[in-house]
PDB file of N, CA and C in Angstrom:
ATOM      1  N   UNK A   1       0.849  -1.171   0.000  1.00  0.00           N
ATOM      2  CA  UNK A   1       0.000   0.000   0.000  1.00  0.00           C
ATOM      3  C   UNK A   1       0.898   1.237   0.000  1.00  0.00           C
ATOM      4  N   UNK A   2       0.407   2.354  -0.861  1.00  0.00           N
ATOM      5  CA  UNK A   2       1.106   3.627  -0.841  1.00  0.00           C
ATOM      6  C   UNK A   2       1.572   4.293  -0.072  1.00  0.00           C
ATOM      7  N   UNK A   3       1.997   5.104   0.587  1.00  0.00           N
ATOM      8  CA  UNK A   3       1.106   6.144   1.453  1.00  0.00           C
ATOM      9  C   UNK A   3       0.633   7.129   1.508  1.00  0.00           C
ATOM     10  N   UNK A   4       0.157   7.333  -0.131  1.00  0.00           N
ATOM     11  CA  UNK A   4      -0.996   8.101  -0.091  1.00  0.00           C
ATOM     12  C   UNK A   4      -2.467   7.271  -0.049  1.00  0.00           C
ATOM     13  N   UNK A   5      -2.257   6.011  -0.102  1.00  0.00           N
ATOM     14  CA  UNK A   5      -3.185   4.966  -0.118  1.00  0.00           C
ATOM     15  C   UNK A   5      -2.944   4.636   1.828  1.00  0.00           C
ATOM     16  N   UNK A   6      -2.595   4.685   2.540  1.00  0.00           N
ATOM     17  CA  UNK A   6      -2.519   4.721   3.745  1.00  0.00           C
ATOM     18  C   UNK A   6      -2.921   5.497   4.573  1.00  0.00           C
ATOM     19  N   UNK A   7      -2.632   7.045   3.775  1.00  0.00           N
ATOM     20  CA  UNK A   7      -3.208   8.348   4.624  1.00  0.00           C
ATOM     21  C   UNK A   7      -4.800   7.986   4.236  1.00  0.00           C
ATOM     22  N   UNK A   8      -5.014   8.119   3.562  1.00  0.00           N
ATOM     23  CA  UNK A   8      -6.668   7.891   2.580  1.00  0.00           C
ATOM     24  C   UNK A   8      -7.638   6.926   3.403  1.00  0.00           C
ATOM     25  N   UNK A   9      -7.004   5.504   3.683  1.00  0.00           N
ATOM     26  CA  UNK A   9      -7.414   4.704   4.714  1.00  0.00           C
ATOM     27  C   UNK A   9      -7.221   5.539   5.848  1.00  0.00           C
ATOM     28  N   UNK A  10      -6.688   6.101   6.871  1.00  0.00           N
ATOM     29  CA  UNK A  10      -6.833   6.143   8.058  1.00  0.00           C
ATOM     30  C   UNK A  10      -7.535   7.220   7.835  1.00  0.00           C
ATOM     31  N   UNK A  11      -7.843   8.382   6.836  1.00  0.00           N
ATOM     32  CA  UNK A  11      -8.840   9.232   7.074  1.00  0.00           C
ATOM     33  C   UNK A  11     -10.539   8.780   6.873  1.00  0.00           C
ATOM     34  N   UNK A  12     -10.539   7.581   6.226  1.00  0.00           N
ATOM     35  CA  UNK A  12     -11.652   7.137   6.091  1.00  0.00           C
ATOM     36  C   UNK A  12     -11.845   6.441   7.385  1.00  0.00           C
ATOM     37  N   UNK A  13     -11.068   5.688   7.944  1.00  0.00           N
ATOM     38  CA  UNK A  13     -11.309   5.074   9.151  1.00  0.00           C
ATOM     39  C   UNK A  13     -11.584   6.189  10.213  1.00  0.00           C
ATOM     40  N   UNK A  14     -10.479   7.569  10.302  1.00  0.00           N
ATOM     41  CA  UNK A  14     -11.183   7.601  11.076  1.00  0.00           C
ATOM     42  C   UNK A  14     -12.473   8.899  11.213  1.00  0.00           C
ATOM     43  N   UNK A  15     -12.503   8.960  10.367  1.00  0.00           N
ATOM     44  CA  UNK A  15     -13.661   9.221  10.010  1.00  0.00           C
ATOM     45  C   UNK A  15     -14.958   8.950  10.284  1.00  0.00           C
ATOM     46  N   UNK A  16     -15.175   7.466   9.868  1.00  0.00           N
ATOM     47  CA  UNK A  16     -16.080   6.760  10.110  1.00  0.00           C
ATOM     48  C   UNK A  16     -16.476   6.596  11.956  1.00  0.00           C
ATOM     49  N   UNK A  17     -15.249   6.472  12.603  1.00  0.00           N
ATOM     50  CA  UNK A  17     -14.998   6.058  14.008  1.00  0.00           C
ATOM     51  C   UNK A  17     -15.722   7.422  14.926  1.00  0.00           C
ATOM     52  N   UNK A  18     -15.122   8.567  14.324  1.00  0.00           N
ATOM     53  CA  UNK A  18     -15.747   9.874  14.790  1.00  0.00           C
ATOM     54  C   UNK A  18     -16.982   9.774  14.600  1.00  0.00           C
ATOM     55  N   UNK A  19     -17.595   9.681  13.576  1.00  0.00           N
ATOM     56  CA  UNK A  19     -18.944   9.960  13.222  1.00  0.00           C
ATOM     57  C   UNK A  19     -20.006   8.651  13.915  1.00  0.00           C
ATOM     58  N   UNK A  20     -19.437   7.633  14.361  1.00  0.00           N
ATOM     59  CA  UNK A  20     -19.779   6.283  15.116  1.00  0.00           C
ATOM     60  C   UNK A  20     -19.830   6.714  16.422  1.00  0.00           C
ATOM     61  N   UNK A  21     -18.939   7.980  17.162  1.00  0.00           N
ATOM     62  CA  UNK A  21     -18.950   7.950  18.483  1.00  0.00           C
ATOM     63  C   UNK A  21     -19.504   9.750  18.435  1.00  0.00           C
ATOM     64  N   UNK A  22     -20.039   9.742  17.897  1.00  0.00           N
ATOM     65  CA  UNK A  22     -21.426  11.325  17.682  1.00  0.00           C
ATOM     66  C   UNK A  22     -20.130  12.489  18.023  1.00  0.00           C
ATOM     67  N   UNK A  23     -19.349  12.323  16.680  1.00  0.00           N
ATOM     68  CA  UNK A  23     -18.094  13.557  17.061  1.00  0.00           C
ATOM     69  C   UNK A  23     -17.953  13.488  18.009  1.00  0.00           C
ATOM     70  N   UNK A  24     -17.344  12.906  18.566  1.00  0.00           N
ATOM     71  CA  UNK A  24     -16.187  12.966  20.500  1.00  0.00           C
ATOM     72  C   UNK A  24     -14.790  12.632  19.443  1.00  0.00           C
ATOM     73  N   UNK A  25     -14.138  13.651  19.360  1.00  0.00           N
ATOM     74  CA  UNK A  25     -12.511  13.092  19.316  1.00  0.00           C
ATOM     75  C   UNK A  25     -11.911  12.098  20.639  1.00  0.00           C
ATOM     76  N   UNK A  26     -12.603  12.563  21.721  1.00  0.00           N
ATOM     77  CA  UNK A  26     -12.147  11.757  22.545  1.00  0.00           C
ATOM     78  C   UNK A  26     -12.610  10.354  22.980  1.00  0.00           C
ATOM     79  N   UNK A  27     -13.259   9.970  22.330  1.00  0.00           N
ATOM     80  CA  UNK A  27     -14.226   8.313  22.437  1.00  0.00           C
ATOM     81  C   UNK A  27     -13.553   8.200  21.279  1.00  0.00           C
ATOM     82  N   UNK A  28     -13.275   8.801  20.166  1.00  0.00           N
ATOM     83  CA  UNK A  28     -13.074   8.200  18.822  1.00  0.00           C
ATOM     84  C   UNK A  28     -11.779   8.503  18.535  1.00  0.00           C
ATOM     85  N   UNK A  29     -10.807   8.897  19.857  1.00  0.00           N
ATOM     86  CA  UNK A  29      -9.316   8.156  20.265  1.00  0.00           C
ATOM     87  C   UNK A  29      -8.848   6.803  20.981  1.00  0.00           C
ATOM     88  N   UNK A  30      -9.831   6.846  21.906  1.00  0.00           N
ATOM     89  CA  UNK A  30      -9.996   5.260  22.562  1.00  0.00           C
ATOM     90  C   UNK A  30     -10.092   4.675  21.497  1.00  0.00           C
ATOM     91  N   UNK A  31     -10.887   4.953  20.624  1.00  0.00           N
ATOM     92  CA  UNK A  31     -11.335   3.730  19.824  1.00  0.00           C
ATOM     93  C   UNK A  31     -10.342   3.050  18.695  1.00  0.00           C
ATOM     94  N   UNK A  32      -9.850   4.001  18.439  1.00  0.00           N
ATOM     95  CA  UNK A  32      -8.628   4.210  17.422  1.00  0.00           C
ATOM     96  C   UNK A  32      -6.940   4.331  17.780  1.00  0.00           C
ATOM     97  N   UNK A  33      -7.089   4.137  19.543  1.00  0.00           N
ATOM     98  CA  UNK A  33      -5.726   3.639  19.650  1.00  0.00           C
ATOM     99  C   UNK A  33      -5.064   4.829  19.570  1.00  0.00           C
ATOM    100  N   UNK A  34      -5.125   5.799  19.333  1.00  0.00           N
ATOM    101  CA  UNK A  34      -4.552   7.394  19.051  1.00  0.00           C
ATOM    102  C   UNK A  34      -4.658   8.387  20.060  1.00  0.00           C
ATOM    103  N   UNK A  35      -4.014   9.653  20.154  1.00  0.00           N
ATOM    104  CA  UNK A  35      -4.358  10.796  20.797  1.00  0.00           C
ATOM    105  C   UNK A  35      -5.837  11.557  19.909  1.00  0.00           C
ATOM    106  N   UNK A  36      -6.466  12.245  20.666  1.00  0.00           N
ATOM    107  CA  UNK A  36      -7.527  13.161  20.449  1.00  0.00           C
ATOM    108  C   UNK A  36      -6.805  14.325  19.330  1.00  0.00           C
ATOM    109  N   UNK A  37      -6.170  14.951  19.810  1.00  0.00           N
ATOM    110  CA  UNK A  37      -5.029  15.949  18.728  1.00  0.00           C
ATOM    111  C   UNK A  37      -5.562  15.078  17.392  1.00  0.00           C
ATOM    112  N   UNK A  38      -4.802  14.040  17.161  1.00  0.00           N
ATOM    113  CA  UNK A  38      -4.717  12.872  15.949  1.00  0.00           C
ATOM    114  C   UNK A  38      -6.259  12.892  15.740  1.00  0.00           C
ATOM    115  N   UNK A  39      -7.041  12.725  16.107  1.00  0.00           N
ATOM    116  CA  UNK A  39      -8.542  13.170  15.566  1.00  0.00           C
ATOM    117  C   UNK A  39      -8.457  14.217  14.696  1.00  0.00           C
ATOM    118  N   UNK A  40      -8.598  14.749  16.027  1.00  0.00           N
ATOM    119  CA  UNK A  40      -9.027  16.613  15.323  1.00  0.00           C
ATOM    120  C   UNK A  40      -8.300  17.027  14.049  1.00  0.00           C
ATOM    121  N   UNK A  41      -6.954  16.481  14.046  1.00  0.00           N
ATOM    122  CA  UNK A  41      -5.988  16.661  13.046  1.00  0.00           C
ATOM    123  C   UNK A  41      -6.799  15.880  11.695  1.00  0.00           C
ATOM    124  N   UNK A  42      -6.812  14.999  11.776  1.00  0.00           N
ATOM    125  CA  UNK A  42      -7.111  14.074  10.727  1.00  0.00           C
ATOM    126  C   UNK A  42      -8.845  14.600  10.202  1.00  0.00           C
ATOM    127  N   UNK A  43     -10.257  15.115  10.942  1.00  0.00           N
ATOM    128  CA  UNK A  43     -11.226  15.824  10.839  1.00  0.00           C
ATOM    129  C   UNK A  43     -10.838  17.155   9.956  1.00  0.00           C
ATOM    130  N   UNK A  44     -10.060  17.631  10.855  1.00  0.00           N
ATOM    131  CA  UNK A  44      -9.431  18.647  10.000  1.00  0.00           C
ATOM    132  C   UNK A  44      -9.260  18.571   8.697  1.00  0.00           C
ATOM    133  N   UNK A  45      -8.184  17.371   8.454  1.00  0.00           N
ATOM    134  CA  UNK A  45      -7.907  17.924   7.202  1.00  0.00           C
ATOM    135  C   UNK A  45      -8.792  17.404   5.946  1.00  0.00           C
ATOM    136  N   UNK A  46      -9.530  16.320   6.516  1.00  0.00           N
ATOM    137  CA  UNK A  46     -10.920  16.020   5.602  1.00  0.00           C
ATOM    138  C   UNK A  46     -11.513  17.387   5.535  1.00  0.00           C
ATOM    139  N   UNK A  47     -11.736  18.368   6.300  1.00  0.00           N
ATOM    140  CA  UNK A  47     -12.622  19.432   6.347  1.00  0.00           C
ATOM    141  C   UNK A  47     -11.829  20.030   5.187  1.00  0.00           C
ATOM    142  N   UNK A  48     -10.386  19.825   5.028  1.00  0.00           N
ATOM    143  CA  UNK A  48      -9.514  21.058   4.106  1.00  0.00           C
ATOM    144  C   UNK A  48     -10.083  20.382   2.568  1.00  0.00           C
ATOM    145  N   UNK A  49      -9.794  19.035   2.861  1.00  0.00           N
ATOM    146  CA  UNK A  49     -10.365  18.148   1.306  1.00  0.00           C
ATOM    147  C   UNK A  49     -11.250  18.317   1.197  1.00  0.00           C
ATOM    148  N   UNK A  50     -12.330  18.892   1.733  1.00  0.00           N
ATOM    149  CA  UNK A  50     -13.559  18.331   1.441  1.00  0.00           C
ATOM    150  C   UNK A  50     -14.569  19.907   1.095  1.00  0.00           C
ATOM    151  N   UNK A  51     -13.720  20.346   1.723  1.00  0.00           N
ATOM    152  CA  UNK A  51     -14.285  22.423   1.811  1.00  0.00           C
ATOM    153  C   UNK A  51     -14.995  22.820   3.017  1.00  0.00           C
ATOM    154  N   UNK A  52     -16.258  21.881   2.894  1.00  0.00           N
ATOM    155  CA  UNK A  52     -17.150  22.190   3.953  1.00  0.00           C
ATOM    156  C   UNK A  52     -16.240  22.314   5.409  1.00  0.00           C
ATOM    157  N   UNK A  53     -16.985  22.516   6.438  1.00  0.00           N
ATOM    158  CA  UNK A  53     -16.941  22.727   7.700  1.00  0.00           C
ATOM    159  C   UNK A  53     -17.085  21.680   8.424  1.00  0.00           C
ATOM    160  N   UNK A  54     -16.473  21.014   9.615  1.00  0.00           N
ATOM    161  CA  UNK A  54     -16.387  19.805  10.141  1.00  0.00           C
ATOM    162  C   UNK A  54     -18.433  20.101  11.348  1.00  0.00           C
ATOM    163  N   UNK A  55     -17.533  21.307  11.699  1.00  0.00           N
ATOM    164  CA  UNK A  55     -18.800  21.994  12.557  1.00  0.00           C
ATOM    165  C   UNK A  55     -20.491  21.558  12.069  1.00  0.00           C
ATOM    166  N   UNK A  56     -20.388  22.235  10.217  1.00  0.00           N
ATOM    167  CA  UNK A  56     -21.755  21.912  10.216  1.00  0.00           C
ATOM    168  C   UNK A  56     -22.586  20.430  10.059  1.00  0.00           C
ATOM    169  N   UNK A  57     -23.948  20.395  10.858  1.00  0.00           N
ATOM    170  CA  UNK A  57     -24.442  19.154  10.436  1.00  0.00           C
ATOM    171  C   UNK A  57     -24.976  18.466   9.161  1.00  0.00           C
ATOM    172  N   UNK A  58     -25.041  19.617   8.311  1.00  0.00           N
ATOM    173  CA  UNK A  58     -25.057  18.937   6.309  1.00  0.00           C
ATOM    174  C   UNK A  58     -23.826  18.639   6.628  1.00  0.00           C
ATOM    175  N   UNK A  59     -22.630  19.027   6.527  1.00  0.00           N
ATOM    176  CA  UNK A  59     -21.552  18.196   6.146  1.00  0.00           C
ATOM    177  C   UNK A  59     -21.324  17.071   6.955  1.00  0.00           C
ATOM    178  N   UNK A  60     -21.594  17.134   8.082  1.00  0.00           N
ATOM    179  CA  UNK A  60     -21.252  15.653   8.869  1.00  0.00           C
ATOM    180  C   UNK A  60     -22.618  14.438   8.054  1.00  0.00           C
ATOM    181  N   UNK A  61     -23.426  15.473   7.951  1.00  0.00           N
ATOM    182  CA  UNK A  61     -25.190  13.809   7.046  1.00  0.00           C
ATOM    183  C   UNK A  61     -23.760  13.561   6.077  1.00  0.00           C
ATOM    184  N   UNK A  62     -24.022  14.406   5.569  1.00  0.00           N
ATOM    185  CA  UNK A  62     -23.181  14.125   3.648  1.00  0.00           C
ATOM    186  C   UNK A  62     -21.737  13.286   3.979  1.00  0.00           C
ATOM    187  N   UNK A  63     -20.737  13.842   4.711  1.00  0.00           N
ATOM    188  CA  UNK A  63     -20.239  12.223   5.027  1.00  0.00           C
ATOM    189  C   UNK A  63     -20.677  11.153   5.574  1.00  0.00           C
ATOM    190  N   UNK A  64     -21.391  11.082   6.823  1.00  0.00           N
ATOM    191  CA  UNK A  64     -21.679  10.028   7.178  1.00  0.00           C
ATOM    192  C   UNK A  64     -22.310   9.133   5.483  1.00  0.00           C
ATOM    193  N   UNK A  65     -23.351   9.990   4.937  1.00  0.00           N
ATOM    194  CA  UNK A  65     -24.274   9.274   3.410  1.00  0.00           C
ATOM    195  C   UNK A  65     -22.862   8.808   2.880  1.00  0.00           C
ATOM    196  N   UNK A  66     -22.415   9.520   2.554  1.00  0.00           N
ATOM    197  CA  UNK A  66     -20.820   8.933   1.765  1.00  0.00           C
ATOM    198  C   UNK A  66     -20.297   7.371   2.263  1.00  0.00           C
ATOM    199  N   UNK A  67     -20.142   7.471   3.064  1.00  0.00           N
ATOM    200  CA  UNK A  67     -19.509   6.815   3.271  1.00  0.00           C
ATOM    201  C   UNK A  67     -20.256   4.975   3.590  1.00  0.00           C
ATOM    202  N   UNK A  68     -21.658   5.276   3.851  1.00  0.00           N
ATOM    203  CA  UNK A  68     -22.765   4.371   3.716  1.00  0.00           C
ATOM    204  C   UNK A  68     -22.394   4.145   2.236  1.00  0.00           C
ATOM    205  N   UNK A  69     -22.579   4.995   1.171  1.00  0.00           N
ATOM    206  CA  UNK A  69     -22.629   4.377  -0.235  1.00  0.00           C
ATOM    207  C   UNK A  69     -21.341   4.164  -0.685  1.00  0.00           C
ATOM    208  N   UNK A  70     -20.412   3.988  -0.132  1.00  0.00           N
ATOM    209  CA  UNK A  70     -18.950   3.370  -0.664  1.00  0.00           C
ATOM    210  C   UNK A  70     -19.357   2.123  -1.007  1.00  0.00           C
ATOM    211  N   UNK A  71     -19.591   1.187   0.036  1.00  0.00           N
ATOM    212  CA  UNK A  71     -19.912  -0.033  -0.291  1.00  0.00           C
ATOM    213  C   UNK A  71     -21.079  -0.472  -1.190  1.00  0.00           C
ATOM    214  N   UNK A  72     -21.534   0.397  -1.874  1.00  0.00           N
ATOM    215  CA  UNK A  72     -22.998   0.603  -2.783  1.00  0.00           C
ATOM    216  C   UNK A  72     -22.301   0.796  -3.983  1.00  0.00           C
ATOM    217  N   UNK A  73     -21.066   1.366  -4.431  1.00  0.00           N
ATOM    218  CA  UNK A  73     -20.256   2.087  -5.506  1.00  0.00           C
ATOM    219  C   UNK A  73     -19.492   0.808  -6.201  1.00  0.00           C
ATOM    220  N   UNK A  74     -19.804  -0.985  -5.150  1.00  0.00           N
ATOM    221  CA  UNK A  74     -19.778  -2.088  -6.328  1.00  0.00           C
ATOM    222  C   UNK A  74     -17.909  -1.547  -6.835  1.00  0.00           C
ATOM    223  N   UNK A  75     -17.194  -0.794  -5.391  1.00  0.00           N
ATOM    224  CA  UNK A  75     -16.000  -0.628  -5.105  1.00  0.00           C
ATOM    225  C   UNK A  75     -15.427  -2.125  -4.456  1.00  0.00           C
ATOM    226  N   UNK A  76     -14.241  -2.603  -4.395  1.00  0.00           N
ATOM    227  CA  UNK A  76     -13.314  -3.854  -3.654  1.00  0.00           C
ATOM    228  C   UNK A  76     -12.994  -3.034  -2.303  1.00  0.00           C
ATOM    229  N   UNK A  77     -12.740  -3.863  -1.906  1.00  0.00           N
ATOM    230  CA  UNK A  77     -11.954  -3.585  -0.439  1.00  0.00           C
ATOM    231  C   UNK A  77     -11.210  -3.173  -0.268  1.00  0.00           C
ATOM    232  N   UNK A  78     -10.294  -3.012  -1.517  1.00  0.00           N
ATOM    233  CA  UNK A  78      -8.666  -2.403  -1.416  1.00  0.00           C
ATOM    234  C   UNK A  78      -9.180  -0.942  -2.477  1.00  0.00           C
ATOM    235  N   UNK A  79     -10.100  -0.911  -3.134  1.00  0.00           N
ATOM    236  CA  UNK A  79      -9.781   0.298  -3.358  1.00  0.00           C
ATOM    237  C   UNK A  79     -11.034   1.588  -2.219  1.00  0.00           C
ATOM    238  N   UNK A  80     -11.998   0.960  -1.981  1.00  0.00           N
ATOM    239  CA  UNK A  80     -12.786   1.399  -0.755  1.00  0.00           C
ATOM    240  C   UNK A  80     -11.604   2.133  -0.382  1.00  0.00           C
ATOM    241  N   UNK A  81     -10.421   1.533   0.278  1.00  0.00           N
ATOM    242  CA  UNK A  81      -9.629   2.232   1.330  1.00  0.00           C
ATOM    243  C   UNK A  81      -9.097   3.028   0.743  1.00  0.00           C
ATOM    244  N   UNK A  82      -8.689   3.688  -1.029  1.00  0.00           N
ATOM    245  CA  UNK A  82      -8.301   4.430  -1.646  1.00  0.00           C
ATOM    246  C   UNK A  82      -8.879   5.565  -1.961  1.00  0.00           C
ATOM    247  N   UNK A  83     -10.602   5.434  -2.107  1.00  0.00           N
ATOM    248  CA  UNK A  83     -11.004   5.865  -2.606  1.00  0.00           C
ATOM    249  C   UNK A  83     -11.037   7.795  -2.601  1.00  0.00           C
ATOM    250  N   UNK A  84     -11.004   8.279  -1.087  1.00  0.00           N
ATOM    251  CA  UNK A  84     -10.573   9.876  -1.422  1.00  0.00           C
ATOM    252  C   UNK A  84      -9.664  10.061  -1.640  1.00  0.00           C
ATOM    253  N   UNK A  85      -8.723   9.406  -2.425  1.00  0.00           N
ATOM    254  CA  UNK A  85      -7.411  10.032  -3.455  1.00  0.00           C
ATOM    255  C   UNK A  85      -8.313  10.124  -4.662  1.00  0.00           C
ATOM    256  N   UNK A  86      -9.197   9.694  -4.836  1.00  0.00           N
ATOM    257  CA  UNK A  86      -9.925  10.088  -6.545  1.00  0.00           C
ATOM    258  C   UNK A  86     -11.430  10.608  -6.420  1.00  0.00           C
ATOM    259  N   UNK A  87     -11.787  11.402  -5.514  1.00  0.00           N
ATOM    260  CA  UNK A  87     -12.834  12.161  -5.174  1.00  0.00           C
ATOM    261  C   UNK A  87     -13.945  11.636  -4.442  1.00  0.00           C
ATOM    262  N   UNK A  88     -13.987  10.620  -3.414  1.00  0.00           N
ATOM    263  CA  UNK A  88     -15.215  10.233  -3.119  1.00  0.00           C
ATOM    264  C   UNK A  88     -15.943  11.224  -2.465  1.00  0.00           C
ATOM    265  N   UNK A  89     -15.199  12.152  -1.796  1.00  0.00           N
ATOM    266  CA  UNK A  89     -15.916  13.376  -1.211  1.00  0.00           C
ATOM    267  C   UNK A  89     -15.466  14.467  -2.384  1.00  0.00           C
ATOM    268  N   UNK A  90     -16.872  15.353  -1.784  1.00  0.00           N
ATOM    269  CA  UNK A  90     -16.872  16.446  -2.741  1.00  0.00           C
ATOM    270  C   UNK A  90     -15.851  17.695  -2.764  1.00  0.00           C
ATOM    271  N   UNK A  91     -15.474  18.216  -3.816  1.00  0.00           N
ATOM    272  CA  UNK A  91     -14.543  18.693  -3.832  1.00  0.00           C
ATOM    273  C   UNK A  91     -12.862  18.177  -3.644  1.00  0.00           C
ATOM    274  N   UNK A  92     -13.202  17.372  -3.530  1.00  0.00           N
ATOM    275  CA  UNK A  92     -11.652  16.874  -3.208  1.00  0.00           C
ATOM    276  C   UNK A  92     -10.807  16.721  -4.363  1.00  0.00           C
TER     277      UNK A  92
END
């Protein structure tokens, strides 16, 4: 795996993990084995890829929807974990 195919996975992971523990960086550091910083950092910079605002709740539906229809997109497993290197979120 790359590591731009590595960064891509752990922003999707944790991603997903945040949005699983109702935005707590800090439940969704436990969960992920990481510091909270390493959240926020990684939220962050989806927010930079992505444009929107981590803050608002359209952008948190619209990822959470995203990321429900990855596995709908009839994507593999290995590229699922690639997939925001080639736009799965908007703007990116």
């Amino acid at each position: 795996m790359a590591s731009g195919e590595a960064s891509s996975a752990a922003l999707l992971e944790t991603l997903r993990v945040w949005l699983d523990c109702g935005c707590s960086a800090a439940r969704a550091a436990e969960r992920l084995y990481c510091h909270r910083n390493t959240v926020l950092n990684r939220v962050s910079r989806i927010a930079e890829l992505t444009g929107p605002s981590s803050e608002s709740g359209d952008t948190r539906l619209g990822w959470a929807l995203a990321l429900r229809a990855l596995p709908l997109a009839d994507l593999g497993e290995e590229q699922e974990r690639t997939v925001g290197d080639r736009g799965a979120f908007p703007g990116a």
